[in-house]
Protein backbone atom coordinates (compact mmCIF):
# COMPACT_ATOMS: atom_id res chain seq x y z
CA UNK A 1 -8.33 18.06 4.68
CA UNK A 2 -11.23 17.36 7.37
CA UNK A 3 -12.60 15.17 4.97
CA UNK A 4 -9.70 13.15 4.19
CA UNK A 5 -9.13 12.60 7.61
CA UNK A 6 -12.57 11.81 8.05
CA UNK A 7 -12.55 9.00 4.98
CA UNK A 8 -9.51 7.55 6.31
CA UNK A 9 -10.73 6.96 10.06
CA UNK A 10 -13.90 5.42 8.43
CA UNK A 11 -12.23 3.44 6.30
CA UNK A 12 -9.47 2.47 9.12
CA UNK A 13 -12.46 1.34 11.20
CA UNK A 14 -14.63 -0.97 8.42
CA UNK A 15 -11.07 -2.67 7.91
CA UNK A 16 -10.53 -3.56 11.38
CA UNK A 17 -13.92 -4.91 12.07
CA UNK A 18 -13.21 -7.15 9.10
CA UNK A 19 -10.20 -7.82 10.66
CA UNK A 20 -11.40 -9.16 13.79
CA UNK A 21 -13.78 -11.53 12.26
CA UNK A 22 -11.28 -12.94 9.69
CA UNK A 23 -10.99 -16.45 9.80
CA UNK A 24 -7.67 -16.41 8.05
CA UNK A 25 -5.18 -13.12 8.96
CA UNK A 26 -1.80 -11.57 7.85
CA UNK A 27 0.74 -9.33 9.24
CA UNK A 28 3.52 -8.18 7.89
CA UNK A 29 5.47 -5.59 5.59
CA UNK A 30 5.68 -4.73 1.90
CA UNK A 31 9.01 -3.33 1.02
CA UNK A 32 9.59 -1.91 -2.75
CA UNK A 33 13.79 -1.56 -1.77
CA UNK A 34 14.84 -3.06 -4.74
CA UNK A 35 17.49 -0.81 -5.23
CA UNK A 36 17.85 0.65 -1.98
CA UNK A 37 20.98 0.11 -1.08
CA UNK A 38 22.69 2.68 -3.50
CA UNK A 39 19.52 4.84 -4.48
CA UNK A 40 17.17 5.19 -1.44
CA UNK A 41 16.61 4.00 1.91
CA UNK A 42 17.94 0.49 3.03
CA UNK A 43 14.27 -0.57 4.52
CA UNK A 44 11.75 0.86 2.72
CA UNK A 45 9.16 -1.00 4.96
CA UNK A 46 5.59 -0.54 5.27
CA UNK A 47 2.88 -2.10 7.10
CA UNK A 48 0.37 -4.28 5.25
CA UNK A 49 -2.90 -6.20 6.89
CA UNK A 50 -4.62 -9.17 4.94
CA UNK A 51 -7.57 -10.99 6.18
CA UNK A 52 -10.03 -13.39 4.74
CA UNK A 53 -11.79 -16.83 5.37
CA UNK A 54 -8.63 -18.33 3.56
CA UNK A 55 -5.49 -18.18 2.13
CA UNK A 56 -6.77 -18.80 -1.42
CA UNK A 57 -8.98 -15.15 -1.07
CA UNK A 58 -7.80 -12.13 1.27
CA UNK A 59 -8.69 -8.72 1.64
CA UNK A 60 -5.26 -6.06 2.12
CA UNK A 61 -5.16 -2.84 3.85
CA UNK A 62 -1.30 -1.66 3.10
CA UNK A 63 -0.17 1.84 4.72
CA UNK A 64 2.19 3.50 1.92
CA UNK A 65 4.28 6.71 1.64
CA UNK A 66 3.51 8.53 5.10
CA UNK A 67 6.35 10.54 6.40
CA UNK A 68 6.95 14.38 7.86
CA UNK A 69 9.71 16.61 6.46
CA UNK A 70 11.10 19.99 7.73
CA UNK A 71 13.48 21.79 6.02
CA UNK A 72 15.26 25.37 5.85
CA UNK A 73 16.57 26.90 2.37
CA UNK A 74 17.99 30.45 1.83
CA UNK A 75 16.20 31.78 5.62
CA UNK A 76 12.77 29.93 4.45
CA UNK A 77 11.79 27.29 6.24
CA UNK A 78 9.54 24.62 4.06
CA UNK A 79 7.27 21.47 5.95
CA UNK A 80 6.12 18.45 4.18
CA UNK A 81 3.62 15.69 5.26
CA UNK A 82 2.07 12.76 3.31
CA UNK A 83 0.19 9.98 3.95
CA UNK A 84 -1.67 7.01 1.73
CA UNK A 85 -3.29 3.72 1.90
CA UNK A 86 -4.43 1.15 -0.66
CA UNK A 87 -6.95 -1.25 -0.67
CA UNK A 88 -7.70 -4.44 -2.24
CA UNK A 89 -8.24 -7.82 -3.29
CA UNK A 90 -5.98 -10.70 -3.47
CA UNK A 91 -6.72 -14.19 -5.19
CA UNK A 92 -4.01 -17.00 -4.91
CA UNK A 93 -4.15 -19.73 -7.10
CA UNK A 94 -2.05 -23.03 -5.64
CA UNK A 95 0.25 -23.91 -8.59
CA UNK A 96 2.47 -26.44 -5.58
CA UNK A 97 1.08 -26.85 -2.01
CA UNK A 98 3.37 -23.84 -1.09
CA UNK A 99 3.80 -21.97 -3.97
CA UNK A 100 1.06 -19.82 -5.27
CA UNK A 101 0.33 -17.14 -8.43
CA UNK A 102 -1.13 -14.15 -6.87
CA UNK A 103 -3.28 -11.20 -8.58
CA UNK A 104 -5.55 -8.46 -7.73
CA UNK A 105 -7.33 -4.79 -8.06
CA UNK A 106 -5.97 -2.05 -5.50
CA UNK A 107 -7.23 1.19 -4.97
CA UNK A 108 -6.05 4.05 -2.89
CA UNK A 109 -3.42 7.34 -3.73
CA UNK A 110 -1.31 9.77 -1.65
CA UNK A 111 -2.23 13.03 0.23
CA UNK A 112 0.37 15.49 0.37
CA UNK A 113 0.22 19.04 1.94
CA UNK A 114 3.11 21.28 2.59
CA UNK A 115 4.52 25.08 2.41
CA UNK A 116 2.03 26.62 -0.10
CA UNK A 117 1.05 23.46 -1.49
CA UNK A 118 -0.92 20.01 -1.44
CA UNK A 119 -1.43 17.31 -3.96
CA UNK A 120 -4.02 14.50 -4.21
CA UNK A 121 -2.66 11.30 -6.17
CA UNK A 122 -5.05 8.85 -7.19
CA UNK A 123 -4.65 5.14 -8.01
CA UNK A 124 -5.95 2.08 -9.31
CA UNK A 125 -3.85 -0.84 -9.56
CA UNK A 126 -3.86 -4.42 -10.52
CA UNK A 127 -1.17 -6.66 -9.23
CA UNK A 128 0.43 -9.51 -10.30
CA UNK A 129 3.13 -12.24 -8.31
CA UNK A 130 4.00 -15.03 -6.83
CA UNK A 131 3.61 -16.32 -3.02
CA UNK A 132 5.51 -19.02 -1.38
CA UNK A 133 4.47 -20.67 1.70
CA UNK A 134 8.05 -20.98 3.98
CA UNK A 135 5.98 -22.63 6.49
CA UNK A 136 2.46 -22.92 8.39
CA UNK A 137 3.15 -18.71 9.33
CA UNK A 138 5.14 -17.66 7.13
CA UNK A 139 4.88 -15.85 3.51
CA UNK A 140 7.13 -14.31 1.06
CA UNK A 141 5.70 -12.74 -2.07
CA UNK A 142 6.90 -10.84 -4.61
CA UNK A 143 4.14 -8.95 -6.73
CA UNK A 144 4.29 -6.38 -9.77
CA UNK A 145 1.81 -4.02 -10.32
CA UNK A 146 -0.45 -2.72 -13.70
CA UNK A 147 -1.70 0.73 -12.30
CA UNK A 148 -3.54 3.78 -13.58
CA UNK A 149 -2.71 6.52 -11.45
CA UNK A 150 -3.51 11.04 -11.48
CA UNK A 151 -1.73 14.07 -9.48
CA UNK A 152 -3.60 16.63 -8.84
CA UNK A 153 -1.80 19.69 -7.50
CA UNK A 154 -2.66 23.08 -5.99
CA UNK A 155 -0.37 26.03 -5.39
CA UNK A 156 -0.66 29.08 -3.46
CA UNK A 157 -4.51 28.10 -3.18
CA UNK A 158 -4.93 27.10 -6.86
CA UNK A 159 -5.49 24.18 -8.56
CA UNK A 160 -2.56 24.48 -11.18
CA UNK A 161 -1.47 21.50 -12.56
CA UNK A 162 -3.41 17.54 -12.81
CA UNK A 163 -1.63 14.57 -15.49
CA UNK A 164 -2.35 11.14 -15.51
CA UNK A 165 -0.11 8.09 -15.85
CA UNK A 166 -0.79 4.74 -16.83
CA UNK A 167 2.33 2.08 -16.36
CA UNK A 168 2.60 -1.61 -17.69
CA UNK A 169 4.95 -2.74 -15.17
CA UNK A 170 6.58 0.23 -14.16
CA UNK A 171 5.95 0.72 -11.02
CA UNK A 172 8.15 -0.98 -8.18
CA UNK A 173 7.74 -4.41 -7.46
CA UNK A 174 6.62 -5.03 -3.68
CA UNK A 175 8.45 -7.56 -2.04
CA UNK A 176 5.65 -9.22 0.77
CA UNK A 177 6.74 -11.05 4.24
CA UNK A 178 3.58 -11.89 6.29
CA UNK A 179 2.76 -13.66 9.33
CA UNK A 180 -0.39 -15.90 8.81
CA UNK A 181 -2.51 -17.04 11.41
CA UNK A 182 -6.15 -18.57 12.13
CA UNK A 183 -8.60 -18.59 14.41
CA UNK A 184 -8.92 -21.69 15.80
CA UNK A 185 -12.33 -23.58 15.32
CA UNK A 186 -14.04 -24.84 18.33
């Protein structure tokens, strides 16, 4: 777990250096809420960082799947936590002087450790979508990814279980709103 932490800080810290010295910077949040309404939560909102020298290449740092969870069942009480982050590499290829086809590798997974148990998931993805340019700031996107993805589980201190999953389109498409900005030359 040390070591997790320790990649993620390290990793946290080499993106935000790159960051800073970005020419060309996004904000925003990737949502994959396409059904949320009825099956899951309304906003399923998560905070994603792009930076680059322009629009046409960026580098993304997205935050995914962290949450806490407490819970009591039959006098037992069981606690959840789990975090993940993916990073990548985004081309965009004008098609219209606002609209854009998108693709790129990803890599990252999910940590999970709870009651008796922790997982490490594994990815590598390569996405696919479309960006349009609503104004000088302002991008929408909507991107679907390939991925190539593991679980690897222990229990009560044992490694007990591991599968891997490959999906051709089937994971959730991300729906991307970003606010773009850049430094300004002197």
């Amino acid at each position: 777990m040390k070591a997790f932490q320790k990649a993620v800080f390290v990793l946290t810290f080499i993106g935000a250096s790159f960051l800073a010295n970005a020419q060309y910077r996004e904000i925003g949040i990737v949502s994959s809420a396409s059904m949320g309404i009825m099956y899951g939560p309304v906003l399923d909102a998560r905070p994603v960082f792009k930076w680059g020298k322009s629009i046409q290449s960026v580098r993304a740092l997205r935050i995914d799947r962290t949450y806490m969870n407490y819970s009591t069942y039959n006098g037992q009480s069981y606690w959840n936590i789990s975090t993940g982050a993916f990073f990548g590499q985004e081309w965009r290829k004008p098609i219209t002087d606002k609209f854009y086809f998108l693709h790129g590798p990803e890599i990252g997974g999910f940590y999970s450790n709870g009651t008796n148990y922790s997982s490490v998931n594994p990815a590598v993805r390569y996405q696919l979508g479309m960006l349009y340019k609503v104004n000088p700031n302002i991008n929408i996107g909507l991107a679907t990814p390939l991925s190539l993805s593991g679980n690897f589980s222990k229990s009560n201190g044992v490694w007990t279980q591991s599968s891997f999953n490959m999906g051709l389109f089937s994971d959730t498409n991300y729906l991307i709103l970003t606010y773009a900005f850049e430094k300004q030359k002197k």
